[in-house]
C-alpha atoms as a PDB file:
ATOM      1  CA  UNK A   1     -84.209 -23.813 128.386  1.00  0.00           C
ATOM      2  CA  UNK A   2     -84.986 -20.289 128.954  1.00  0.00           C
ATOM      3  CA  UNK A   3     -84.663 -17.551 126.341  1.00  0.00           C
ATOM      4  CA  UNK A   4     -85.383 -13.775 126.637  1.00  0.00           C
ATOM      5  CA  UNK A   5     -86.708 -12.050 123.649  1.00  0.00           C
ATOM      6  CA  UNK A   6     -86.340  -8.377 123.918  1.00  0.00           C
ATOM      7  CA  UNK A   7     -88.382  -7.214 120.897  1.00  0.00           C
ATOM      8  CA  UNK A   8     -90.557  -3.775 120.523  1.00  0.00           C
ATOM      9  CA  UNK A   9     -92.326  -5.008 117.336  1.00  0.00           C
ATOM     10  CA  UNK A  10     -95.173  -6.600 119.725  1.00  0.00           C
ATOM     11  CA  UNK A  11     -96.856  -9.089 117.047  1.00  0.00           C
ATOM     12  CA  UNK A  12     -93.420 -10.385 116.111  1.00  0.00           C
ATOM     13  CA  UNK A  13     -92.271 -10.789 119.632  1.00  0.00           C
ATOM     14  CA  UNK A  14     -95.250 -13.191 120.265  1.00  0.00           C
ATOM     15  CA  UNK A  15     -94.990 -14.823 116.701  1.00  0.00           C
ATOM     16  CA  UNK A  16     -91.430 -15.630 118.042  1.00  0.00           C
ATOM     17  CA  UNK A  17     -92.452 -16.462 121.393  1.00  0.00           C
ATOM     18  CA  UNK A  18     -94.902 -19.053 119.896  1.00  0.00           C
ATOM     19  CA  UNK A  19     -92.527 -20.737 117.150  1.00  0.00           C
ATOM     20  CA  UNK A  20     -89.527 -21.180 120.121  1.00  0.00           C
ATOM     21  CA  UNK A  21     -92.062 -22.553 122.723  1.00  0.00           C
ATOM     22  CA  UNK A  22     -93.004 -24.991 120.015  1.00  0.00           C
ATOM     23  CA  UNK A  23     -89.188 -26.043 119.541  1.00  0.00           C
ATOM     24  CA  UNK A  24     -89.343 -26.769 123.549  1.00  0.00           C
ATOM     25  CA  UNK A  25     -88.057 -23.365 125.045  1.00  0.00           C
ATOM     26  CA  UNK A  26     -89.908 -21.403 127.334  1.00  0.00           C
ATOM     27  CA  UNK A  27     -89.820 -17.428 126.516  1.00  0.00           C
ATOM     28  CA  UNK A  28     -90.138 -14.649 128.518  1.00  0.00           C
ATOM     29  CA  UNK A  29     -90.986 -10.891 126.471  1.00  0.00           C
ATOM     30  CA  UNK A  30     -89.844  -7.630 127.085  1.00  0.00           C
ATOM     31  CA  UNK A  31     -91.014  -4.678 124.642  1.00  0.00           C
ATOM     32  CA  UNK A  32     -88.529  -1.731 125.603  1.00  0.00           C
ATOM     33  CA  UNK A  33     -85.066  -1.974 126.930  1.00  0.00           C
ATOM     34  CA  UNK A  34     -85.123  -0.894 130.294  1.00  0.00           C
ATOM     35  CA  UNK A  35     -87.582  -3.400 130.864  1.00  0.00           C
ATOM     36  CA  UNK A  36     -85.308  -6.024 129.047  1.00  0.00           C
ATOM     37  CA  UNK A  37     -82.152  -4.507 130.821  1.00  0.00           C
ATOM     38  CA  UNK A  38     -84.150  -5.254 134.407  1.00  0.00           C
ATOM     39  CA  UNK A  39     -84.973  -8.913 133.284  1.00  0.00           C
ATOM     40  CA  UNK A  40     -81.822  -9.964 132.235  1.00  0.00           C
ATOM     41  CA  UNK A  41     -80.706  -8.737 135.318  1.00  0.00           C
ATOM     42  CA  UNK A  42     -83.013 -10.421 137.920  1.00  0.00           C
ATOM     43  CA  UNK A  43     -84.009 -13.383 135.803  1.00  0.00           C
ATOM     44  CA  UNK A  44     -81.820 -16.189 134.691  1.00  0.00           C
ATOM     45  CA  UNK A  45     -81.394 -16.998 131.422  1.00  0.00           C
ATOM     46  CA  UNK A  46     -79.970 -19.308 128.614  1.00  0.00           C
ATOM     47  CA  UNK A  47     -80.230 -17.195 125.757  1.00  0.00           C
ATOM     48  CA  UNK A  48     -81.241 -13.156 125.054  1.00  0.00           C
ATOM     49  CA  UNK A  49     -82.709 -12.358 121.541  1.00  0.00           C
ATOM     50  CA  UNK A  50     -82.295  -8.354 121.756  1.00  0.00           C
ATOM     51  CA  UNK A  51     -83.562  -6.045 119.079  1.00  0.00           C
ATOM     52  CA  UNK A  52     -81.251  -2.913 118.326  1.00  0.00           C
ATOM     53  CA  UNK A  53     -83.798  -0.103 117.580  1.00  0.00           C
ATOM     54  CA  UNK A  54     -85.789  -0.392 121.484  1.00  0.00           C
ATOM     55  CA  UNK A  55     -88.060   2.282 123.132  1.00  0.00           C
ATOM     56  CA  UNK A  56     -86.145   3.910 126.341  1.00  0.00           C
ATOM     57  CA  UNK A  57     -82.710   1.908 125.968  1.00  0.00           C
ATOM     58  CA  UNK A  58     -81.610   0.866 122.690  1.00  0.00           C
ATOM     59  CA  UNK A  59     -80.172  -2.505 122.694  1.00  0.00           C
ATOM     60  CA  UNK A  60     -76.257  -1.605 121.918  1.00  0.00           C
ATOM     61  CA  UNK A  61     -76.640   0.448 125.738  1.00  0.00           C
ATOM     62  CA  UNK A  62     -78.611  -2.964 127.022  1.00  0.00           C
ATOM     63  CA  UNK A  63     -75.898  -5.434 125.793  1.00  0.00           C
ATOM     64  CA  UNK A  64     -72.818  -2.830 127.067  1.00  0.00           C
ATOM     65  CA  UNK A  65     -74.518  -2.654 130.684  1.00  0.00           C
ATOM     66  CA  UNK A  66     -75.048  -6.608 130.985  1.00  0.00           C
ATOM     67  CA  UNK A  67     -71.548  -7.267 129.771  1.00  0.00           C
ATOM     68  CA  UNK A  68     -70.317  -4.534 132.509  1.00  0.00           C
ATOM     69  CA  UNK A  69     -71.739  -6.159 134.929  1.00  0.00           C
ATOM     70  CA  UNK A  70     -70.082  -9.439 134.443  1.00  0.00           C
ATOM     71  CA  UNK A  71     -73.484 -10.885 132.935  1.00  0.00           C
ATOM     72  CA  UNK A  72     -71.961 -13.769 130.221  1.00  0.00           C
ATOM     73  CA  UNK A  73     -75.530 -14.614 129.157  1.00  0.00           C
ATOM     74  CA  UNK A  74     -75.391 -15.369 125.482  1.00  0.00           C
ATOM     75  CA  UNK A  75     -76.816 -12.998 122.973  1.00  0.00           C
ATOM     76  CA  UNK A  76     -78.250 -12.963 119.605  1.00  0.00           C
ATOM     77  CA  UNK A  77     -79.152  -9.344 118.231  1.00  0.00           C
ATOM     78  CA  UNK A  78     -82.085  -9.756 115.596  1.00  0.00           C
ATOM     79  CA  UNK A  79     -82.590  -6.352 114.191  1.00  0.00           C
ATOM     80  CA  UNK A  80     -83.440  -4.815 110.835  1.00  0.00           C
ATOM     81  CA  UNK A  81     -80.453  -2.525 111.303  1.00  0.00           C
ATOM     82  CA  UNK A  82     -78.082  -4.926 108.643  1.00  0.00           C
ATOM     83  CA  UNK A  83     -74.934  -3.027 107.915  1.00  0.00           C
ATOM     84  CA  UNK A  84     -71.768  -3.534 108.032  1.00  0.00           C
ATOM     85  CA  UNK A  85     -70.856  -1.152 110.857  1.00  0.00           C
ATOM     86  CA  UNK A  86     -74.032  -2.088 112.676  1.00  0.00           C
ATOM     87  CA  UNK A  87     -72.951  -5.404 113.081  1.00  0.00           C
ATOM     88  CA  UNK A  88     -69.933  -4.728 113.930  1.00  0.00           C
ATOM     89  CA  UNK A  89     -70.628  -2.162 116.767  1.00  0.00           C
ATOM     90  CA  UNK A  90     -73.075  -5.103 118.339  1.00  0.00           C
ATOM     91  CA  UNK A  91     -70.412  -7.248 117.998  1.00  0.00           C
ATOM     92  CA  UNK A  92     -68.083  -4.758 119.810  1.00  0.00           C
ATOM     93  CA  UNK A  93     -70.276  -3.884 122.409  1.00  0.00           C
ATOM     94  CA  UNK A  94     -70.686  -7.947 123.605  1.00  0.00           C
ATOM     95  CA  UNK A  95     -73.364  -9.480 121.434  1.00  0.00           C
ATOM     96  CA  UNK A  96     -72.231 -13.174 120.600  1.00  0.00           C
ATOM     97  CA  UNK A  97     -74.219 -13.772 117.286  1.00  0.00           C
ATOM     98  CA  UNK A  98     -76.153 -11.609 115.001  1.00  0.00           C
ATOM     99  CA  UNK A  99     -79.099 -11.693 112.050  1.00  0.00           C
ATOM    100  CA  UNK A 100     -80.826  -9.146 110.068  1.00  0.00           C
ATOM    101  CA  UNK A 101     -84.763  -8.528 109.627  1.00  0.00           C
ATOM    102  CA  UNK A 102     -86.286 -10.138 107.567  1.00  0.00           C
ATOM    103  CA  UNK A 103     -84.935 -13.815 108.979  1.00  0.00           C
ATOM    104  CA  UNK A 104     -85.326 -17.161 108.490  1.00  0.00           C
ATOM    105  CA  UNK A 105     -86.594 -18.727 111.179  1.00  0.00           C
ATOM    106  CA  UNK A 106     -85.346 -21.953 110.575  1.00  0.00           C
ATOM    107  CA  UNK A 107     -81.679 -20.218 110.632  1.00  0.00           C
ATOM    108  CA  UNK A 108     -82.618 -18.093 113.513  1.00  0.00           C
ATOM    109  CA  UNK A 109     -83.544 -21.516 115.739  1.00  0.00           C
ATOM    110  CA  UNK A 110     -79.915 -23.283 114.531  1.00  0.00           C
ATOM    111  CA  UNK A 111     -77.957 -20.132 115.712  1.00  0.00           C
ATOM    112  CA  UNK A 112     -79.461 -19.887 119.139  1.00  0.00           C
ATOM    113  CA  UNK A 113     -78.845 -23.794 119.432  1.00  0.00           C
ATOM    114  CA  UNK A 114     -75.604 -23.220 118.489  1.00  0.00           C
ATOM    115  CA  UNK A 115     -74.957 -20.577 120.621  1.00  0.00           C
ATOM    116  CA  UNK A 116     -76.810 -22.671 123.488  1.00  0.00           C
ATOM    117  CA  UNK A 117     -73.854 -25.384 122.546  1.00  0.00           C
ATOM    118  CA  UNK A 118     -70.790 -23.198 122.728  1.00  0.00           C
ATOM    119  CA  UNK A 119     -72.041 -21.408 126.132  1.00  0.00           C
ATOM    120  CA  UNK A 120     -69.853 -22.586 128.788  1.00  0.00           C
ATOM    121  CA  UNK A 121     -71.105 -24.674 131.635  1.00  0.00           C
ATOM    122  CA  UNK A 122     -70.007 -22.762 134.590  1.00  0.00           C
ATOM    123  CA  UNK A 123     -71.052 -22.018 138.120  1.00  0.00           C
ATOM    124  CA  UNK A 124     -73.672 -19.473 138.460  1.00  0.00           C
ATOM    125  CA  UNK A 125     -71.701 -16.699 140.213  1.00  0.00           C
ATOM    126  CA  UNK A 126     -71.931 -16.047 143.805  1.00  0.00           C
ATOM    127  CA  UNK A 127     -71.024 -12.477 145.240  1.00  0.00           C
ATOM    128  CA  UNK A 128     -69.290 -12.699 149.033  1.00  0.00           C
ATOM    129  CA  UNK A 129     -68.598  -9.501 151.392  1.00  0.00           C
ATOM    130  CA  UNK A 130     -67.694 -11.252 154.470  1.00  0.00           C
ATOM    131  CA  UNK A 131     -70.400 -13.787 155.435  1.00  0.00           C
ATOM    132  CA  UNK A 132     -73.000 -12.348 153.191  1.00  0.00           C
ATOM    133  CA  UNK A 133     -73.053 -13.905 150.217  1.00  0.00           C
ATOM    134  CA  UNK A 134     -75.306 -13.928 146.985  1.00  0.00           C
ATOM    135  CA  UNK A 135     -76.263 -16.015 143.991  1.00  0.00           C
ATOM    136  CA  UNK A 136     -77.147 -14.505 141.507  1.00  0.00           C
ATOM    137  CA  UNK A 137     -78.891 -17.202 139.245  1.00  0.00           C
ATOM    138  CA  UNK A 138     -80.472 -18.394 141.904  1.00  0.00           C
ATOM    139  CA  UNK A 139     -81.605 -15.192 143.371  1.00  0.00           C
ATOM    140  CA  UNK A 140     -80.459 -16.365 147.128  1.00  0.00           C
ATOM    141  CA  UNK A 141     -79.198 -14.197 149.846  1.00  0.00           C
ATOM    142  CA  UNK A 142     -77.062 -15.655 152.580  1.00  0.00           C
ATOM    143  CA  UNK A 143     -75.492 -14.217 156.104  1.00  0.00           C
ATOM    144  CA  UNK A 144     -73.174 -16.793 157.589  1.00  0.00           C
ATOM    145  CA  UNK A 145     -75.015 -19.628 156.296  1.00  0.00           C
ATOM    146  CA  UNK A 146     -78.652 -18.515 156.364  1.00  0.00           C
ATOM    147  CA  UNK A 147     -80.974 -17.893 153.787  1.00  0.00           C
ATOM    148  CA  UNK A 148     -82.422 -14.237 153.893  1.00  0.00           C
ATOM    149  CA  UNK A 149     -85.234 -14.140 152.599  1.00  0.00           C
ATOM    150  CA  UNK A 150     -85.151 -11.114 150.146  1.00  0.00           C
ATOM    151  CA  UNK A 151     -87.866  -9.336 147.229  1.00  0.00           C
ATOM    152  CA  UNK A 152     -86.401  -8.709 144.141  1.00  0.00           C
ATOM    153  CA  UNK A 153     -85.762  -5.398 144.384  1.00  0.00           C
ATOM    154  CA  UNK A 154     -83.806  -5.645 147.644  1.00  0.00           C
ATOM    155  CA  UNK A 155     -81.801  -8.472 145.924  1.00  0.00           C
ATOM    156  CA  UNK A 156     -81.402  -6.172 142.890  1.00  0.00           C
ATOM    157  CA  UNK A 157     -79.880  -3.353 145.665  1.00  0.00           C
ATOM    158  CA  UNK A 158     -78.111  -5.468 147.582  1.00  0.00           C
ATOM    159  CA  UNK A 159     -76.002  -7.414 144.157  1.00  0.00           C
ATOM    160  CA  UNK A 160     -74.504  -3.874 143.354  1.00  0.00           C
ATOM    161  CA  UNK A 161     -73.807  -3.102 146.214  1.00  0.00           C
ATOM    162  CA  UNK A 162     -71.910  -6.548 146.478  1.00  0.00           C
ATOM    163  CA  UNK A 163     -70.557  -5.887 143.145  1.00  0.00           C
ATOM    164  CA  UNK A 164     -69.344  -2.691 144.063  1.00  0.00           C
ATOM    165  CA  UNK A 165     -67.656  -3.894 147.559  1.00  0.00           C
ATOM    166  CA  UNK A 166     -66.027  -1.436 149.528  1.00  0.00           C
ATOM    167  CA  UNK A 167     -67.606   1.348 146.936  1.00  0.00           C
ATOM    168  CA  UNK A 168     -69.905   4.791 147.724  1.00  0.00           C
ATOM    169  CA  UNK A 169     -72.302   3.643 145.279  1.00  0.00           C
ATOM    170  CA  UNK A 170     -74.636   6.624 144.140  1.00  0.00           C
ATOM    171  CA  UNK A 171     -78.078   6.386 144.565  1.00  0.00           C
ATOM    172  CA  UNK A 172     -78.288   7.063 141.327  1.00  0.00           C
ATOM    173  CA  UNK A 173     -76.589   4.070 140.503  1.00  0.00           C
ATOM    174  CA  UNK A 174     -79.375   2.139 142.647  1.00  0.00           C
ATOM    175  CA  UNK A 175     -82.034   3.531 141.140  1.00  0.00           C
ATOM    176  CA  UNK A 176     -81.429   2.912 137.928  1.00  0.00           C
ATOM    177  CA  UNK A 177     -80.254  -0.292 138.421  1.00  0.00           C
ATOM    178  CA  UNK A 178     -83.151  -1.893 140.154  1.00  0.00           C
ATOM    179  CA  UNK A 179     -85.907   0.224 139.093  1.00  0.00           C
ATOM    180  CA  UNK A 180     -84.811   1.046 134.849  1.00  0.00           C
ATOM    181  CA  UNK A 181     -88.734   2.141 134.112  1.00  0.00           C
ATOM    182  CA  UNK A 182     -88.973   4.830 137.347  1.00  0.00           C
ATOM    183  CA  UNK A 183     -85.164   6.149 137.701  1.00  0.00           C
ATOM    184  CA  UNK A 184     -86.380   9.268 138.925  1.00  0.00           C
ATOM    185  CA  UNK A 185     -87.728   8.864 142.623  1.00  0.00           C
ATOM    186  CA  UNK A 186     -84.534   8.028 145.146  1.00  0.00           C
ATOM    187  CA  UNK A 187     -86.927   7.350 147.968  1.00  0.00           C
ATOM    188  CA  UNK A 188     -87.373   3.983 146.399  1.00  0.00           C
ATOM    189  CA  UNK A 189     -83.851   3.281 147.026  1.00  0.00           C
ATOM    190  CA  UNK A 190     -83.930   4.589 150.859  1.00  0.00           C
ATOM    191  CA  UNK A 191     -87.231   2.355 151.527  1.00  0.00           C
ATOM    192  CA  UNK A 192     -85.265  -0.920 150.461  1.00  0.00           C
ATOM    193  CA  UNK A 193     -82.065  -0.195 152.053  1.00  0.00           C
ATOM    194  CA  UNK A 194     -83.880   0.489 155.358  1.00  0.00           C
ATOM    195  CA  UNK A 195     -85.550  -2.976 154.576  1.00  0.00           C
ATOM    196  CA  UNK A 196     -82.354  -4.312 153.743  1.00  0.00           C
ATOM    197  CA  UNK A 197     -80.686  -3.460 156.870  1.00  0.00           C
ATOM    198  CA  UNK A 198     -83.351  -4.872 159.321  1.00  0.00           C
ATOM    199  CA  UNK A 199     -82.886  -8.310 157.262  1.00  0.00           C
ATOM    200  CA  UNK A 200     -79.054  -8.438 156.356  1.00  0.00           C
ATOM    201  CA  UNK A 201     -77.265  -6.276 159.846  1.00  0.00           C
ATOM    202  CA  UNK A 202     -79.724  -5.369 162.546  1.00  0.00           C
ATOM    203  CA  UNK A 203     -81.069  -9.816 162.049  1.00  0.00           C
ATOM    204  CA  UNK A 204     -77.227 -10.587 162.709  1.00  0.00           C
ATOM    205  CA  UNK A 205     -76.514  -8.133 164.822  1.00  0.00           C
ATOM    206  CA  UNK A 206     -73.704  -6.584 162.306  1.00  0.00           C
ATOM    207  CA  UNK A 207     -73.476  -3.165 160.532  1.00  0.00           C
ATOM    208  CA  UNK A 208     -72.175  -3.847 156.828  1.00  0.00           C
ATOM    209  CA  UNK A 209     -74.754  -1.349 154.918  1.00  0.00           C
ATOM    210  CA  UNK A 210     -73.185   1.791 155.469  1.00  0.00           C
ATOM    211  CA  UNK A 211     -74.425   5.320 154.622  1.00  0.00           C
ATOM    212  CA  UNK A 212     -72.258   7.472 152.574  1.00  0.00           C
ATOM    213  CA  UNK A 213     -73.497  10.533 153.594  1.00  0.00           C
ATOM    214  CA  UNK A 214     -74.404  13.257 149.890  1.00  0.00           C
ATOM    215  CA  UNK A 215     -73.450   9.997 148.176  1.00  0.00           C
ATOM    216  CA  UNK A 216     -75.299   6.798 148.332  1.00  0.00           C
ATOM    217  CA  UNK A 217     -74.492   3.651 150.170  1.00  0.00           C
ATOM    218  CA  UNK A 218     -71.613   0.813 150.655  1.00  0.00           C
ATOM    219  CA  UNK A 219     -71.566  -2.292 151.561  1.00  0.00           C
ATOM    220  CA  UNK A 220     -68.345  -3.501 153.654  1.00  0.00           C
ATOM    221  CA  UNK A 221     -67.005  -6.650 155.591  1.00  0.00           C
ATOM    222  CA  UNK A 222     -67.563  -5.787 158.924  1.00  0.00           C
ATOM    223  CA  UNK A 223     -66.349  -8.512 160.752  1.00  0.00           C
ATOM    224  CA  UNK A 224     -63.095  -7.264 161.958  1.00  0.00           C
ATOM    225  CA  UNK A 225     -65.620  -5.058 164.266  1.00  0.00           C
ATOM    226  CA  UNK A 226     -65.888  -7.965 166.448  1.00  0.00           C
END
């Protein structure tokens, strides 16, 4: 099972990455919450252990944004941050369990197995605009049928604009959604949608990428083109 610990407090992130590999988990570590935001999104995982007080995005703003985004990943806040309205407000936000600094780990491990227990066993979701169609645990890109072979920041373009269907979506929106550590530079969004529509239109010979022109970019059904 795969857990993400989103933890700034570097020697206790790998103290806890140690002690939950031991117990048979394999853990993946992210230090600020942009960088947590961007692995929860592109990654798939069982569980998220997310620290409140986070460099760049504190971890109320990284739960919120998952949850918007129709990401039902399980998540345990661990912070020092133990009162009453605190926990409440993670609560609120989306978080599924909570526990205050300083833990026990023993209690810590039961929690995420019980929250591992109550998770529901559903199918990964798949986003479809026409033919094209995602998954998004899987990280697979299909147009009619075929795989499209696609880098994870295309994919990470390309899922909200799928999410967004039909949408202007601001480059903005892009940016920051695929690239949370350099949301400044919007070129990086024009170089991948160029990419993107050379693998996902101009391949199939269809025009679903769309420019919005002072906007962004949206992705449509085209079919009814032909």
């Amino acid at each position: 099972m795969r857990i993400l610990v989103v933890e700034d407090e570097v020697d206790l992130a790998h103290t806890l990455r140690t002690g939950l590999t031991a117990e048979g988990y394999s853990v993946d570590l992210a230090h600020d919450g942009r960088q947590g935001l961007w692995m929860a999104r592109t990654s798939e995982y069982a569980l998220v252990v997310l620290d409140l007080m986070l460099p760049g995005l504190n971890g109320y703003k990284v739960c919120a944004q998952l949850r918007r985004e129709g990401n039902a990943t399980p998540i345990l806040v661990l912070t020092a941050k133990d009162g009453d309205w605190d926990q409440a407000e993670a609560l609120d936000t989306g978080a599924d369990d909570y526990l205050a600094k300083p833990f026990s780990y023993m209690v810590l491990v039961a929690r995420l197995r019980a929250l591992a227990r109550r998770s529901p066993a559903t199918a990964p979701p798949v986003l479809a605009v026409g033919d094209l169609s995602l998954d998004v645990a899987g990280r697979v890109c299909r147009r009619g049928g075929v795989r499209v072979d696609l880098t994870p920041r295309e994919f990470a373009v390309l899922e909200l604009l799928a999410r967004r269907a039909g949408q202007a979506v601001p480059k903005g929106d892009l940016l920051y959604h695929a690239w949370p550590d350099e949301a400044y530079d919007p070129n990086l969004v024009e170089a991948r949608v160029s990419s993107l529509r050379r693998k996902v239109d101009t391949a199939f010979r269809r025009q679903s990428l769309q420019t919005v022109r002072g906007t962004g970019y949206r992705l449509v059904d085209d079919r009814e083109r032909e």
